[in-house]
Protein backbone atom coordinates (compact mmCIF):
# COMPACT_ATOMS: atom_id res chain seq x y z
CA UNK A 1 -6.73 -100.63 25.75
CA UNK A 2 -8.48 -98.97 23.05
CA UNK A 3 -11.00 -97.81 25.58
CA UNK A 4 -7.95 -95.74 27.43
CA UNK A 5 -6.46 -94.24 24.36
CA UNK A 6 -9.58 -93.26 23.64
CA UNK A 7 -10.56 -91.70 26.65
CA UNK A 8 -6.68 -90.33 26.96
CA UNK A 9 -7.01 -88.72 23.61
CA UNK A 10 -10.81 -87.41 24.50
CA UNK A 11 -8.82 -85.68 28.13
CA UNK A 12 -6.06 -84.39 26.03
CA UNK A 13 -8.48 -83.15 23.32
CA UNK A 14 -10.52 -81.50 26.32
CA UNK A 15 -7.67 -79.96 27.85
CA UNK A 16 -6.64 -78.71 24.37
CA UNK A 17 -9.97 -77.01 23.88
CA UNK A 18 -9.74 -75.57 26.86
CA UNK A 19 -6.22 -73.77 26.64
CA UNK A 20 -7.56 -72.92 23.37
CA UNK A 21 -10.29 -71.60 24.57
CA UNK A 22 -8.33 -70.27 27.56
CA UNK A 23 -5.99 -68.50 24.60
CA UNK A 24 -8.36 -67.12 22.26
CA UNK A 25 -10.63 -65.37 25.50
CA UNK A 26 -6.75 -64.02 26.86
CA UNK A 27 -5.89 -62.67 22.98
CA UNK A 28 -10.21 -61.46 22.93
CA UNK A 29 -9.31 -59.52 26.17
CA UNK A 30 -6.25 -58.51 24.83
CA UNK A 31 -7.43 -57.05 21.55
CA UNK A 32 -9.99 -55.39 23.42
CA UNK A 33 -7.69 -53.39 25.87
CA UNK A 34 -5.68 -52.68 22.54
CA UNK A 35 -8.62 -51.40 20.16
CA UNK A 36 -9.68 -49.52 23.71
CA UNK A 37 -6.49 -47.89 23.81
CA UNK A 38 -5.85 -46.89 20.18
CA UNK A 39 -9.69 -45.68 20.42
CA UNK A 40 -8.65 -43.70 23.01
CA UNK A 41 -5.23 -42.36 21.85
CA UNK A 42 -7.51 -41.58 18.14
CA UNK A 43 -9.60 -39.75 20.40
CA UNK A 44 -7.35 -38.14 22.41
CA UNK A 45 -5.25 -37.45 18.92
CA UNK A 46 -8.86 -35.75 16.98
CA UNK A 47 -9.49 -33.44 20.32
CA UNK A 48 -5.62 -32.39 20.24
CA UNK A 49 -6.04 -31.93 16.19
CA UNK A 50 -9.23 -29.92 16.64
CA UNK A 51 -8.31 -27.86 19.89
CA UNK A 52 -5.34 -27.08 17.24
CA UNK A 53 -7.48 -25.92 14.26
CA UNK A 54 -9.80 -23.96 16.86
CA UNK A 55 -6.40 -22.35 18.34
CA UNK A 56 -5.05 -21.75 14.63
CA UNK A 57 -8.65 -20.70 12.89
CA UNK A 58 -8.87 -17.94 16.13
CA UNK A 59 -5.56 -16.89 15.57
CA UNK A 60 -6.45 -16.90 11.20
CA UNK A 61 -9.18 -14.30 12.41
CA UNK A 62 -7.37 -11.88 14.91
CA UNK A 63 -4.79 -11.65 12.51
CA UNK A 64 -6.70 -11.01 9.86
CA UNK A 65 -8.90 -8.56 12.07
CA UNK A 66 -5.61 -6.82 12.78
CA UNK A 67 -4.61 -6.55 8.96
CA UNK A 68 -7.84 -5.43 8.45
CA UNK A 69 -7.42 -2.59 11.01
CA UNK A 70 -4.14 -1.32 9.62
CA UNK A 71 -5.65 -1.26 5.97
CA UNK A 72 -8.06 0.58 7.40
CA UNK A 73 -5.98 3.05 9.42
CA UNK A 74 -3.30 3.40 6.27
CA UNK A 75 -6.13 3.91 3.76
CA UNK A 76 -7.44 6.60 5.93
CA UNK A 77 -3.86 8.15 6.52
CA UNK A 78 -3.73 8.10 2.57
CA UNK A 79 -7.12 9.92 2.20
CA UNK A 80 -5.41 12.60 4.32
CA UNK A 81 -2.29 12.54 3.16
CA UNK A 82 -3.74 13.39 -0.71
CA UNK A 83 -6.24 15.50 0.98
CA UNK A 84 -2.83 17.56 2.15
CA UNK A 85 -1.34 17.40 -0.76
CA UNK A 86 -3.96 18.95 -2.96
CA UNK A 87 -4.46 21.44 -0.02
CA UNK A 88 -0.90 22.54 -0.33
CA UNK A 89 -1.01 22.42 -3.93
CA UNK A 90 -3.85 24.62 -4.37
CA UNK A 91 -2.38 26.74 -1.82
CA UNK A 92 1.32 26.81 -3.90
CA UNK A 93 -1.05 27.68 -7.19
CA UNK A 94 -2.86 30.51 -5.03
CA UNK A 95 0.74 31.93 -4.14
CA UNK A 96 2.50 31.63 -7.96
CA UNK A 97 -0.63 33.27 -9.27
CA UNK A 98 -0.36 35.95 -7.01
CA UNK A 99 3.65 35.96 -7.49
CA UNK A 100 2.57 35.91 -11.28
CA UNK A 101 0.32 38.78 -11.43
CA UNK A 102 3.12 40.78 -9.12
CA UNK A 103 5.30 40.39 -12.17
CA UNK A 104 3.23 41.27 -14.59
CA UNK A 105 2.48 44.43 -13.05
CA UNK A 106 5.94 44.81 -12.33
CA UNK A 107 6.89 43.93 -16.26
CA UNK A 108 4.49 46.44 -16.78
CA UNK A 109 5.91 49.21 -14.60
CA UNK A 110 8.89 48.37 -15.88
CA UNK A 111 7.99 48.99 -19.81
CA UNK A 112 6.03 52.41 -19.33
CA UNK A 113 9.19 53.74 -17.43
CA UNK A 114 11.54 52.66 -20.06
CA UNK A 115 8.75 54.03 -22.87
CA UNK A 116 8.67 57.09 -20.85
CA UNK A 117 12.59 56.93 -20.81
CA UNK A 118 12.98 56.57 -24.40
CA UNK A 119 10.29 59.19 -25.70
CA UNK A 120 11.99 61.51 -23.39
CA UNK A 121 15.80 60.44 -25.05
CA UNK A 122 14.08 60.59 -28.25
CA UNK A 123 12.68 63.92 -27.58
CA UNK A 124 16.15 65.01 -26.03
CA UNK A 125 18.01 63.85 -29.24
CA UNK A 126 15.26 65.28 -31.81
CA UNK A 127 16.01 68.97 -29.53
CA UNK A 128 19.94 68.33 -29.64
CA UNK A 129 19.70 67.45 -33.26
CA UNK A 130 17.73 70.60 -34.16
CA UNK A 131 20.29 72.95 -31.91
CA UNK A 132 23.30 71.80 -34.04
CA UNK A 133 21.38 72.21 -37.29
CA UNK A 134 20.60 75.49 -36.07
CA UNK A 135 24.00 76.36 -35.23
CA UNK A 136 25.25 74.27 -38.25
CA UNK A 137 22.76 75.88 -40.37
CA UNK A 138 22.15 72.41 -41.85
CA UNK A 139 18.63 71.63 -42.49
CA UNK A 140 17.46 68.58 -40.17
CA UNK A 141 15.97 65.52 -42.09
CA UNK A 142 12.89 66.83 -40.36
CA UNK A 143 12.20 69.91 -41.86
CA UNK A 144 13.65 68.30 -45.18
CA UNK A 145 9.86 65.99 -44.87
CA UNK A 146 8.13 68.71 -43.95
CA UNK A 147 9.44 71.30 -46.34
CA UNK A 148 9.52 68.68 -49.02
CA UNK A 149 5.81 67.71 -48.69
């Protein structure tokens, strides 16, 4: 009896080994075909990531390229725009100096003819001042310096 318990308990440790086996090759296979998929979905994930850097770096560039551009263009319209500016500045200076020197020559004009205007009253008044004292016969603070000295 021994003999068959034995040999019973030596079948069902066989057949034991063997699902176990059976088992552990099925979960081997299994954890292959996982690992091979994550592998491949890690792969698939690092090609999407770098496509996406390579997409966003390109992008990084043009945009810069463009901002670049646009400095360049509004430093440019600057340089122009100040060279303008001190164009029409100097030209505005050109036309107050001429503007300036039109008044001065007009001040000038001006103060001869009133000079002119006032010797002539003053000579008007001395003549008009020496007819009454010669119809007054008043002597004219004039000839009162002159005869006096």
């Amino acid at each position: 009896d021994a003999e068959e318990v034995r040999a019973a308990a030596a079948s069902a440790m066989a057949a034991t080994r063997e699902r176990t086996a059976s088992v552990l090759a099925h979960q081997e296979q299994e954890h292959a075909e996982r690992r091979k998929a994550a592998e491949a979905e890690l792969a698939a994930g690092e090609a999407a990531l770098e496509a996406r850097h390579a997409e966003l770096t390109e992008r990084a560039e043009a945009l810069l390229a463009e901002a670049g551009r646009h400095l360049a263009a509004t430093q440019e319209a600057a340089r122009h725009g100040q060279e303008d500016a001190e164009a029409r500045a100097a030209e505005l200076l050109a036309e107050a100096r001429v503007r300036e020197e039109r008044v001065v020559r007009e001040t000038e004009r001006i103060l001869r003819e009133h000079e002119e205007g006032r010797e002539e009253v003053q000579a008007h008044m001395a003549h008009v001042r020496s007819s009454l004292a010669a119809l007054t016969g008043r002597v004219t603070p004039e000839e009162n310096e002159d005869g006096g000295a």
